[in-house]
N, C-alpha and C. Protein backbone atom coordinates (compact mmCIF):
# COMPACT_ATOMS: atom_id res chain seq x y z
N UNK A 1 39.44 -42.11 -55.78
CA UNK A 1 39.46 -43.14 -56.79
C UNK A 1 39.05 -44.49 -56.23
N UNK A 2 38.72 -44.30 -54.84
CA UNK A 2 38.49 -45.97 -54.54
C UNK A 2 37.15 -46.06 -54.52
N UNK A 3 36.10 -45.13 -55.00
CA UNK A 3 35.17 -45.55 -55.07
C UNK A 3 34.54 -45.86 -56.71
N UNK A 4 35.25 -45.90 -57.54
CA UNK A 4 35.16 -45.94 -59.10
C UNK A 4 33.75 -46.88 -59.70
N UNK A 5 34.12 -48.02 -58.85
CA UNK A 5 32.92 -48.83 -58.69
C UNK A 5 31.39 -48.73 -58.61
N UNK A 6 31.17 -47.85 -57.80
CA UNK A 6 29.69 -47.19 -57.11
C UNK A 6 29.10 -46.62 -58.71
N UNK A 7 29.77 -45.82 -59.72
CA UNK A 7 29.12 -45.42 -60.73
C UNK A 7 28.73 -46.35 -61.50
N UNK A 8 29.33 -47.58 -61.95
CA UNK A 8 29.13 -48.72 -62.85
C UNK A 8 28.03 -49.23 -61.87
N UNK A 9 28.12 -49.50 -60.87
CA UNK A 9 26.96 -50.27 -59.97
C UNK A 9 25.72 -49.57 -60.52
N UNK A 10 25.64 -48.03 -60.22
CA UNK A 10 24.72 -47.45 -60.09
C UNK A 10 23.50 -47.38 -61.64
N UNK A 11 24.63 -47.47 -62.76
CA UNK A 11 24.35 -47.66 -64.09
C UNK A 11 23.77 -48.68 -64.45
N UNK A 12 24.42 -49.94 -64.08
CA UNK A 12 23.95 -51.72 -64.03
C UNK A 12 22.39 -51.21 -63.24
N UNK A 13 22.48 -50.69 -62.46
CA UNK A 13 21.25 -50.84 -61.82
C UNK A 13 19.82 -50.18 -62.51
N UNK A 14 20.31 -48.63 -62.84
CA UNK A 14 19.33 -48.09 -63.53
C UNK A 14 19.04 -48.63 -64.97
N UNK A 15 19.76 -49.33 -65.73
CA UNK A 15 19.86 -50.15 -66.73
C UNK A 15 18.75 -51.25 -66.19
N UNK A 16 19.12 -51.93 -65.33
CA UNK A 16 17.76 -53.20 -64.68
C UNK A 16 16.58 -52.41 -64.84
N UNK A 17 16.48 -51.62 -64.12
CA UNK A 17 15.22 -51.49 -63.84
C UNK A 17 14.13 -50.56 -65.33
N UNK A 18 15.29 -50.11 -65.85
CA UNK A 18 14.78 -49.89 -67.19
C UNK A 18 13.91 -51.11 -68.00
N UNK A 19 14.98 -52.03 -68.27
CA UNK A 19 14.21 -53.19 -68.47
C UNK A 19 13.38 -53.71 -68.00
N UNK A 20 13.21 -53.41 -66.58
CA UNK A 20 12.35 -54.44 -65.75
C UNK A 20 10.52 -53.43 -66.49
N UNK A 21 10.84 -52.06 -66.55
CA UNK A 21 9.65 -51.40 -67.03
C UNK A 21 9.25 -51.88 -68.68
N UNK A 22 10.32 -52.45 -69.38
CA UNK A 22 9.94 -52.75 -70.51
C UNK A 22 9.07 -53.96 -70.61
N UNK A 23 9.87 -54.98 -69.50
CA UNK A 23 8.92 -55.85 -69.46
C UNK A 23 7.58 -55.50 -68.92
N UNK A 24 7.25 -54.88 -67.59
CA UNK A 24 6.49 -54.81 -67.18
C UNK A 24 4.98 -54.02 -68.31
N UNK A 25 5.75 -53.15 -69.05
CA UNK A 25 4.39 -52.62 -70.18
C UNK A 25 4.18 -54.08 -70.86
N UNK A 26 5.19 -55.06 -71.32
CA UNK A 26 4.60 -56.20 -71.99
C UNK A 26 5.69 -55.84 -73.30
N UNK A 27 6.34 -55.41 -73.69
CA UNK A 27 7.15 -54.90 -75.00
C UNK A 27 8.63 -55.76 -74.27
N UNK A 28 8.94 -56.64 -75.32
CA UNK A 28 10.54 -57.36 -75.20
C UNK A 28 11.30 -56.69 -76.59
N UNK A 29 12.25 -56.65 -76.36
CA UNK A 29 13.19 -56.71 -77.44
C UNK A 29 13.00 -56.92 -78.90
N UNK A 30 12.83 -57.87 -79.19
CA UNK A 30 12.11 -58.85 -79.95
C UNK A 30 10.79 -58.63 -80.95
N UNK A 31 9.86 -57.84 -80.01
CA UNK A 31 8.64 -57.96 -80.29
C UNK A 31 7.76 -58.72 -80.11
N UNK A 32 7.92 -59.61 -79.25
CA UNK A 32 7.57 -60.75 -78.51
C UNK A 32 6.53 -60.40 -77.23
N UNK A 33 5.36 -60.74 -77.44
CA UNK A 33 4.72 -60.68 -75.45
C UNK A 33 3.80 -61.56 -75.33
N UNK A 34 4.33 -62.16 -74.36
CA UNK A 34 3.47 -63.02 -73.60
C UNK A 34 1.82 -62.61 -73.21
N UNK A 35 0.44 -63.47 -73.36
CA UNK A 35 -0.48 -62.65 -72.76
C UNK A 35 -1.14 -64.45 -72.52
N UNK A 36 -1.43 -64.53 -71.00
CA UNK A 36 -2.42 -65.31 -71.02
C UNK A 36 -3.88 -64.94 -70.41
N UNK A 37 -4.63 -66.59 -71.00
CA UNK A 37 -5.86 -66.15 -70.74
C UNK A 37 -6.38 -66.75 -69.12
N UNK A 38 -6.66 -66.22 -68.39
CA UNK A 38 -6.46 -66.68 -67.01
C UNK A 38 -8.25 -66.19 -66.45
N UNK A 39 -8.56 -66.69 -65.42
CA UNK A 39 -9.78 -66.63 -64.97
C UNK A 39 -10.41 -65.08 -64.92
N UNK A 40 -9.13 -64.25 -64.72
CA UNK A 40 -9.17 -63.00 -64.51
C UNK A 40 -9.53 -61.84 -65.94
N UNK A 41 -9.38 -63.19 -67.03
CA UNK A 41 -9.32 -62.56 -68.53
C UNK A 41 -7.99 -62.46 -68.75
N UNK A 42 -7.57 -61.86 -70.10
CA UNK A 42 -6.36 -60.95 -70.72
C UNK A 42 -5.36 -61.01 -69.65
N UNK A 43 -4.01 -61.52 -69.37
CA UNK A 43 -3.24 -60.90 -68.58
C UNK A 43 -2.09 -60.61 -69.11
N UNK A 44 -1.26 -59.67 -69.20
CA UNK A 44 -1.77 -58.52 -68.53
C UNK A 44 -3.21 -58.01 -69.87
N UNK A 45 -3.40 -57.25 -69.52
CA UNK A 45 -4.61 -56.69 -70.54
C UNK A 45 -4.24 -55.66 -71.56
N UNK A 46 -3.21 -55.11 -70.71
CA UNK A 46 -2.39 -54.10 -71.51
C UNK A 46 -1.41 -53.88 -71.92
N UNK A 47 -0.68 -53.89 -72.80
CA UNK A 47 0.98 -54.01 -73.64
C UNK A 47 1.05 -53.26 -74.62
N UNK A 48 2.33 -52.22 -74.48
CA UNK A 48 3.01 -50.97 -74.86
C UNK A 48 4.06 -51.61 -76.22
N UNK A 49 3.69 -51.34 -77.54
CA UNK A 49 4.19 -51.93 -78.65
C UNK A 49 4.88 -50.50 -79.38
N UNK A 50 5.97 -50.61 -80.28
CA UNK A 50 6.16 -49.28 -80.89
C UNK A 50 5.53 -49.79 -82.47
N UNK A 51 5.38 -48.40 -82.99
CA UNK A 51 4.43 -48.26 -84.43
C UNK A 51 6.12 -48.69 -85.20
N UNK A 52 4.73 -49.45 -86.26
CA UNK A 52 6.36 -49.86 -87.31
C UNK A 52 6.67 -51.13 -87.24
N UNK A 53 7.35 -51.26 -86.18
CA UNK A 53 7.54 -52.93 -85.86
C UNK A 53 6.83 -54.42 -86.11
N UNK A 54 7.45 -55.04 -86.24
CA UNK A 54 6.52 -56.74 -85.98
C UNK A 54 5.72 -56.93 -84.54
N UNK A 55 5.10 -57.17 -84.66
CA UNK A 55 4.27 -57.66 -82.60
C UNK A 55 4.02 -59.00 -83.08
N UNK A 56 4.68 -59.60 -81.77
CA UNK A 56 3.80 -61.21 -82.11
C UNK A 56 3.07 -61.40 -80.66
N UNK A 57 2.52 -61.23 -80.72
CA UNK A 57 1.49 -61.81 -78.90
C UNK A 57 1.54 -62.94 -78.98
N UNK A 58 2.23 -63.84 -78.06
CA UNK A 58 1.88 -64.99 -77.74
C UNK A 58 0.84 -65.52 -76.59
N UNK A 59 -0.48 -66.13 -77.27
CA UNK A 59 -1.60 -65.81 -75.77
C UNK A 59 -1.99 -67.68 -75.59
N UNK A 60 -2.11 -67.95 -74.86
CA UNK A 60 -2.05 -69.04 -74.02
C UNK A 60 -3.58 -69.12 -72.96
N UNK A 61 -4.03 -69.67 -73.29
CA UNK A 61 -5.79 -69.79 -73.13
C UNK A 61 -5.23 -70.79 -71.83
N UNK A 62 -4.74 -70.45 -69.90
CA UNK A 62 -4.91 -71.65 -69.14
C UNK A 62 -5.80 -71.84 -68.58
N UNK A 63 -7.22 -71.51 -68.33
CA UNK A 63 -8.22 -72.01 -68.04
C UNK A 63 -9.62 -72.22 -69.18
N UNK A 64 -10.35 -73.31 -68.34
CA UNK A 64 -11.62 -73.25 -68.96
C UNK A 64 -12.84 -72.73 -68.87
N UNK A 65 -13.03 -72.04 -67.29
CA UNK A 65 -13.46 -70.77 -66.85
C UNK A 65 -13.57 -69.56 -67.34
N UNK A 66 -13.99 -69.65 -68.54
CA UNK A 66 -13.61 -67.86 -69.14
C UNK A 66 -14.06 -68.30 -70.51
N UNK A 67 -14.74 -67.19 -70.81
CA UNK A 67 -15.49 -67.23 -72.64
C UNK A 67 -14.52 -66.82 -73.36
N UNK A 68 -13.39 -66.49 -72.71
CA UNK A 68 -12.21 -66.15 -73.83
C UNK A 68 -11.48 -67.10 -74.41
N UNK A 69 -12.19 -68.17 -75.62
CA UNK A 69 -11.65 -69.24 -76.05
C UNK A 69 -11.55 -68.80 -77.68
N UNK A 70 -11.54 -67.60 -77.52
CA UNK A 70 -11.09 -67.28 -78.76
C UNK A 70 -10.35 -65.44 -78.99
N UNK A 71 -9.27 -64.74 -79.44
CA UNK A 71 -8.70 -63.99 -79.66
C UNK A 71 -9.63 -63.04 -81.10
N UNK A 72 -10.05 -61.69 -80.74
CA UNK A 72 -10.08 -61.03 -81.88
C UNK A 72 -9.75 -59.64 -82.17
N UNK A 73 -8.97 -59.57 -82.81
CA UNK A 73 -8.72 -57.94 -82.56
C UNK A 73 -9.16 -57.50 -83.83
N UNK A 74 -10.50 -56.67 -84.57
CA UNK A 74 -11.18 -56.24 -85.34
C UNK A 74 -10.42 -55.67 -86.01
N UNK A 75 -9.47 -54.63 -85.89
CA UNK A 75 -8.66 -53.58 -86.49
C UNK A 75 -7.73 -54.04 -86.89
N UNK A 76 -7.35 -55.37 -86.76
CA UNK A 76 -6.25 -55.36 -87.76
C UNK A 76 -6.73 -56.85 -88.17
N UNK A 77 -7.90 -57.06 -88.50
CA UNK A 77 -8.82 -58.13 -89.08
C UNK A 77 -8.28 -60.11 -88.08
N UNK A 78 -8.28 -59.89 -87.27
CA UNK A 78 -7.22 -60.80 -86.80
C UNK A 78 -8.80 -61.79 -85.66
N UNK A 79 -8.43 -63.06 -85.85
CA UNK A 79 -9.33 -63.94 -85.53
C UNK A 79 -8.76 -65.35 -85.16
N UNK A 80 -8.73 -65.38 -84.32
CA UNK A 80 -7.75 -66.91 -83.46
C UNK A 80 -8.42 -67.57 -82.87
N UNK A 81 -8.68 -68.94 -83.07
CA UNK A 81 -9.13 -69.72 -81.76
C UNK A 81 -8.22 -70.01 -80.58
N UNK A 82 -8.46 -69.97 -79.26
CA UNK A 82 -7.52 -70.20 -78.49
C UNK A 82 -7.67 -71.56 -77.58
N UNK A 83 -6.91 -73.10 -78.50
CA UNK A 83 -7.34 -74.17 -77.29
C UNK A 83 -6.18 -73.94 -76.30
N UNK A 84 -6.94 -74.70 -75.47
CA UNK A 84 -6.42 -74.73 -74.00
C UNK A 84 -5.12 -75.15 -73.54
N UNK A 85 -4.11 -74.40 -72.88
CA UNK A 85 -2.89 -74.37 -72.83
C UNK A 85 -1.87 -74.67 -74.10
N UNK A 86 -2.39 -74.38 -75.15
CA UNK A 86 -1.58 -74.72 -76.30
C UNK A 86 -1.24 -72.42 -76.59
N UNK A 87 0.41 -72.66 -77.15
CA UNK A 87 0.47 -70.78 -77.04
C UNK A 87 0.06 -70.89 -78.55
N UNK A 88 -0.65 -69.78 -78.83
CA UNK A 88 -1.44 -68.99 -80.27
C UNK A 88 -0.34 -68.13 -80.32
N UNK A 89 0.68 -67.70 -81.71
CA UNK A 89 0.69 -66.57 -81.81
C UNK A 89 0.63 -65.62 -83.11
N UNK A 90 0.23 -64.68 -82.41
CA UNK A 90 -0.39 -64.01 -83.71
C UNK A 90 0.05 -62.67 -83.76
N UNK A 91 1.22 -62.48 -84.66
CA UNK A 91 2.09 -61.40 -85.74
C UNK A 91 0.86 -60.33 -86.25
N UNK A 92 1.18 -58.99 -86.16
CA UNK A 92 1.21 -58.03 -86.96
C UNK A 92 1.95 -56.85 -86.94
N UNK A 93 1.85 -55.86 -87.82
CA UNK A 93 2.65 -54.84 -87.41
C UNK A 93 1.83 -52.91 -87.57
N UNK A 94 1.48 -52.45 -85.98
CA UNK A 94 0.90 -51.94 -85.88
C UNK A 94 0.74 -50.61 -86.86
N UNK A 95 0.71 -49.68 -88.11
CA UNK A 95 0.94 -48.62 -88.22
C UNK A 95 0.67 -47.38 -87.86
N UNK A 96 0.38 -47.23 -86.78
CA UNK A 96 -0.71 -45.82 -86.29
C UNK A 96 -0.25 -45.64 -84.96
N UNK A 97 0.36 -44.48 -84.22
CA UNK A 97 -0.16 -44.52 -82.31
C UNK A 97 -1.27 -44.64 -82.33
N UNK A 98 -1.69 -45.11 -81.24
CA UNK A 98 -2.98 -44.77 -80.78
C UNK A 98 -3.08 -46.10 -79.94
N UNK A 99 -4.26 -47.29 -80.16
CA UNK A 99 -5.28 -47.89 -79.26
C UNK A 99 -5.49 -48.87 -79.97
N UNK A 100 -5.30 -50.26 -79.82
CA UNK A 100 -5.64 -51.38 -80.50
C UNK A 100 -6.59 -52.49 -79.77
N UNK A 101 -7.99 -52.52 -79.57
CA UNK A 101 -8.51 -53.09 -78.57
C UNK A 101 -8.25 -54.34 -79.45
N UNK A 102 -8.33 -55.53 -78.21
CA UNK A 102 -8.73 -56.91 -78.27
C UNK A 102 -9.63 -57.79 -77.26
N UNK A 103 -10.38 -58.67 -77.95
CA UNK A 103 -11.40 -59.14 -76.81
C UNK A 103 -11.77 -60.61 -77.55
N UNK A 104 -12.30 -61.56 -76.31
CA UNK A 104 -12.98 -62.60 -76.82
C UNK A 104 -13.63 -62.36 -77.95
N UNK A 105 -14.61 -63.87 -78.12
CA UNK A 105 -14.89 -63.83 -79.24
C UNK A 105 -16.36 -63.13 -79.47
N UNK A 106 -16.51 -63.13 -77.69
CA UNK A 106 -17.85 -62.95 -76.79
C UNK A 106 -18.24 -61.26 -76.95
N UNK A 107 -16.77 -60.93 -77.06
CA UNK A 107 -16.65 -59.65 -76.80
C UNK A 107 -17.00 -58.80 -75.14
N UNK A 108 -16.90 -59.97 -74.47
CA UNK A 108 -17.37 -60.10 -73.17
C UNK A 108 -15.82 -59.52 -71.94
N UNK A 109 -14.32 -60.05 -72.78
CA UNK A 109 -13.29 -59.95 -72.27
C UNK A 109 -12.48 -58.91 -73.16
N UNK A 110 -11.90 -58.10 -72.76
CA UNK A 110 -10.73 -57.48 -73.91
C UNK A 110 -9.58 -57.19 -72.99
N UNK A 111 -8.82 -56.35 -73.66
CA UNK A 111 -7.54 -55.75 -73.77
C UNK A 111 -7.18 -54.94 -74.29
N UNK A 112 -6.07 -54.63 -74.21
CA UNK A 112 -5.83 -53.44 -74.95
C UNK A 112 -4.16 -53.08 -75.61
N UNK A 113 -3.70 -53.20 -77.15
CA UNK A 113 -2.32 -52.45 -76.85
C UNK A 113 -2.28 -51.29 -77.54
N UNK A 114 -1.58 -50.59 -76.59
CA UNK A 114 -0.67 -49.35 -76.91
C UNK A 114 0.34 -49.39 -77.68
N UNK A 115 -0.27 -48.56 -79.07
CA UNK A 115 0.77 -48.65 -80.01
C UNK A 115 1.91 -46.40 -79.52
N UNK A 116 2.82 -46.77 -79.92
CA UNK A 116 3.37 -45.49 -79.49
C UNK A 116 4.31 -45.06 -80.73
């Protein structure tokens, strides 16, 4: 009995790191994800959303290096300008699994979410 502790530890822990994977696909609680636009393009590029739900991407254009000064994701008719360090966000709610590309306006940069 004196080690009672070690199981709650062990739970707290696998519990973290659960979350830590939720964040890491880009999916919060909420429906909420962060995406900025960085020299590199899209970051992250890819974010794991469930079907059904609200998504709001919040995307944040921090450089001026990059033709991605504007957000479009075709499939769900969606068209954003993105000025510079100001956050855009832009709500929908996916109905389908599958594949939701997004890309500049250039079509030069994209992304991608995973609806599940």
């Amino acid at each position: 009995m004196k080690h009672v502790w070690r199981p709650a530890l062990a739970a707290l822990a696998v519990a973290g790191l659960a979350l830590a994977g939720c964040a890491a696909s880009g999916g919060k609680a909420d429906g909420t994800v962060a995406i900025s636009v960085t020299e590199k393009g899209f970051v992250p590029a890819e974010v794991t959303v469930d079907r059904g739900k609200p998504v709001t991407l919040v995307v944040t254009r921090k450089t001026e290096h990059t033709c991605a000064k504007e957000f479009v994701m075709a499939a769900e008719h969606i068209e954003e300008k993105l000025p510079l360090n100001q956050a855009v966000a832009i709500t929908f709610t996916p109905d389908e699994p599958g594949e939701i590309r997004f890309a500049c306006g250039m079509d030069m940069v994209s992304g991608k979410v995973i609806v599940r």
